[in-house]
Protein backbone atom coordinates (compact mmCIF):
# COMPACT_ATOMS: atom_id res chain seq x y z
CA UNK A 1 6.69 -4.23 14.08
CA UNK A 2 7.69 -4.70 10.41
CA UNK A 3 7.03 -1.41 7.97
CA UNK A 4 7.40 -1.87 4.36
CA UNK A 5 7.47 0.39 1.40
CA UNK A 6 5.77 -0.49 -1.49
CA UNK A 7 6.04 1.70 -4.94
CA UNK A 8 3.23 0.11 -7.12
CA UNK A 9 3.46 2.03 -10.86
CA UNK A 10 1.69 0.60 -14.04
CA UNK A 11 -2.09 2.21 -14.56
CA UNK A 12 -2.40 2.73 -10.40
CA UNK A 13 -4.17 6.71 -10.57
CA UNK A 14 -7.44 6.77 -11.38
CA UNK A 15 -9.04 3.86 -10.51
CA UNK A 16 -9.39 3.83 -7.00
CA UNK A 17 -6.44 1.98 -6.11
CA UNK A 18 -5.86 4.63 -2.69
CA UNK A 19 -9.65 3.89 -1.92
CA UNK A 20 -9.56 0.40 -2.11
CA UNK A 21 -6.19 -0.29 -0.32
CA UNK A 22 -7.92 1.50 2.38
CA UNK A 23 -10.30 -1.06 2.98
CA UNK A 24 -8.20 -3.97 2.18
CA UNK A 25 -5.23 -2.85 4.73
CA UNK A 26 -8.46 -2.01 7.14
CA UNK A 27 -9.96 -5.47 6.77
CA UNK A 28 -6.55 -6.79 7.68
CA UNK A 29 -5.57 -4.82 10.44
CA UNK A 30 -2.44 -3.28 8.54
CA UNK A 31 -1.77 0.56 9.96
CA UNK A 32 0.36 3.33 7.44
CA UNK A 33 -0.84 5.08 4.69
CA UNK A 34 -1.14 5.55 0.57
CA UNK A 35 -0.79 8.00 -1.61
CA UNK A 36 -0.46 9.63 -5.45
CA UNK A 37 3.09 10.59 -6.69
CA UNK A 38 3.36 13.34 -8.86
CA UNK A 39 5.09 10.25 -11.61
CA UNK A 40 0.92 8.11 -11.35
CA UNK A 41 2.57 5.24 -9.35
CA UNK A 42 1.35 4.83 -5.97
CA UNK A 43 3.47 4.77 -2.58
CA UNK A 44 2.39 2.85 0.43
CA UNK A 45 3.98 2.11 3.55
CA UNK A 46 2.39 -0.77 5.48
CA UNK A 47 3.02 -1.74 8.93
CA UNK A 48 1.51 -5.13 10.57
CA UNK A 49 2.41 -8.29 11.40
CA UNK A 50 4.37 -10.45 8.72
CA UNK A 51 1.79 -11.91 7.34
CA UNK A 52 -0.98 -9.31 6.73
CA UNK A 53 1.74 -7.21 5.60
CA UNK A 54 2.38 -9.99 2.76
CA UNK A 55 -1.15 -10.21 2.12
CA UNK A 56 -1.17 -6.48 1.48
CA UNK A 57 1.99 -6.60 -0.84
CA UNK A 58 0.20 -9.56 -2.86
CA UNK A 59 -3.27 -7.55 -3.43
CA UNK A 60 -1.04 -4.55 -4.35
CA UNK A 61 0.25 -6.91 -7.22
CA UNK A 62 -3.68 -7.09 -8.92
CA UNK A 63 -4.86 -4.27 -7.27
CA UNK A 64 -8.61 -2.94 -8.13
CA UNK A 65 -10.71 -3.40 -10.95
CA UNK A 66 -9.66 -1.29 -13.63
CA UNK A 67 -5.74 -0.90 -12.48
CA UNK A 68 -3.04 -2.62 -14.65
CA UNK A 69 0.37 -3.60 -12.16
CA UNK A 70 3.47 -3.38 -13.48
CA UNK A 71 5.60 -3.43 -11.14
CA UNK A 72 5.63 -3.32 -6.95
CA UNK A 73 8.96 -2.36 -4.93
CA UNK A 74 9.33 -3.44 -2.01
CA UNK A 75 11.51 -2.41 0.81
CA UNK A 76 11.64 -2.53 4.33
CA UNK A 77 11.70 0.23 6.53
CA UNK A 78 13.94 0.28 9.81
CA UNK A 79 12.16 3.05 12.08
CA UNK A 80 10.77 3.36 15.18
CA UNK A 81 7.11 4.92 14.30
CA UNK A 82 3.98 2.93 15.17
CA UNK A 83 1.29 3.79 13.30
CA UNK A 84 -2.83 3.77 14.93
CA UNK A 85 -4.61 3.49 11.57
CA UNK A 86 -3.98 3.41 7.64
CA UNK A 87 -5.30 6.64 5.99
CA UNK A 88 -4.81 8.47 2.66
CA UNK A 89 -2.12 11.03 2.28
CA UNK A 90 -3.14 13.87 -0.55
């Protein structure tokens, strides 16, 4: 099943950008997690089928109200572990 990494950084911390990709990778059936770095960008890792995964990278790009994108690395990951839900981390 495809896993990507996405680093999102711009003005991502503080304005609910965790809370809401919650419910947007929840509404599209996209398993992983999100979390703070200690630098305020944001790392995901999103695993799904192709297309919700996309879906997912494209919100990250606008994020929520309030956040300010600049910039979204993406990656793919090659492992092996399937995830059953997308939750916070920290």
């Amino acid at each position: 099943m495809p896993t990507k990494s996405l680093l999102i950084s711009g003005r991502v911390q503080g304005v609910g950008f965790r809370y809401t990709a919650l419910h947007e990778a929840e509404r599209l059936g996209v398993t992983g997690w999100v979390m703070n770095e200690p630098d305020g960008s944001v790392h995901m890792v999103a695993q799904g089928s192709e297309a919700v995964v996309v879906v997912l990278e494209e919100w990250c790009r606008t994020g929520p109200t309030g956040a300010i994108v600049q910039e979204v690395q993406v990656s793919t990951l090659d492992t092996c572990e399937v995830f059953r839900d997308f939750r916070i981390l920290r």
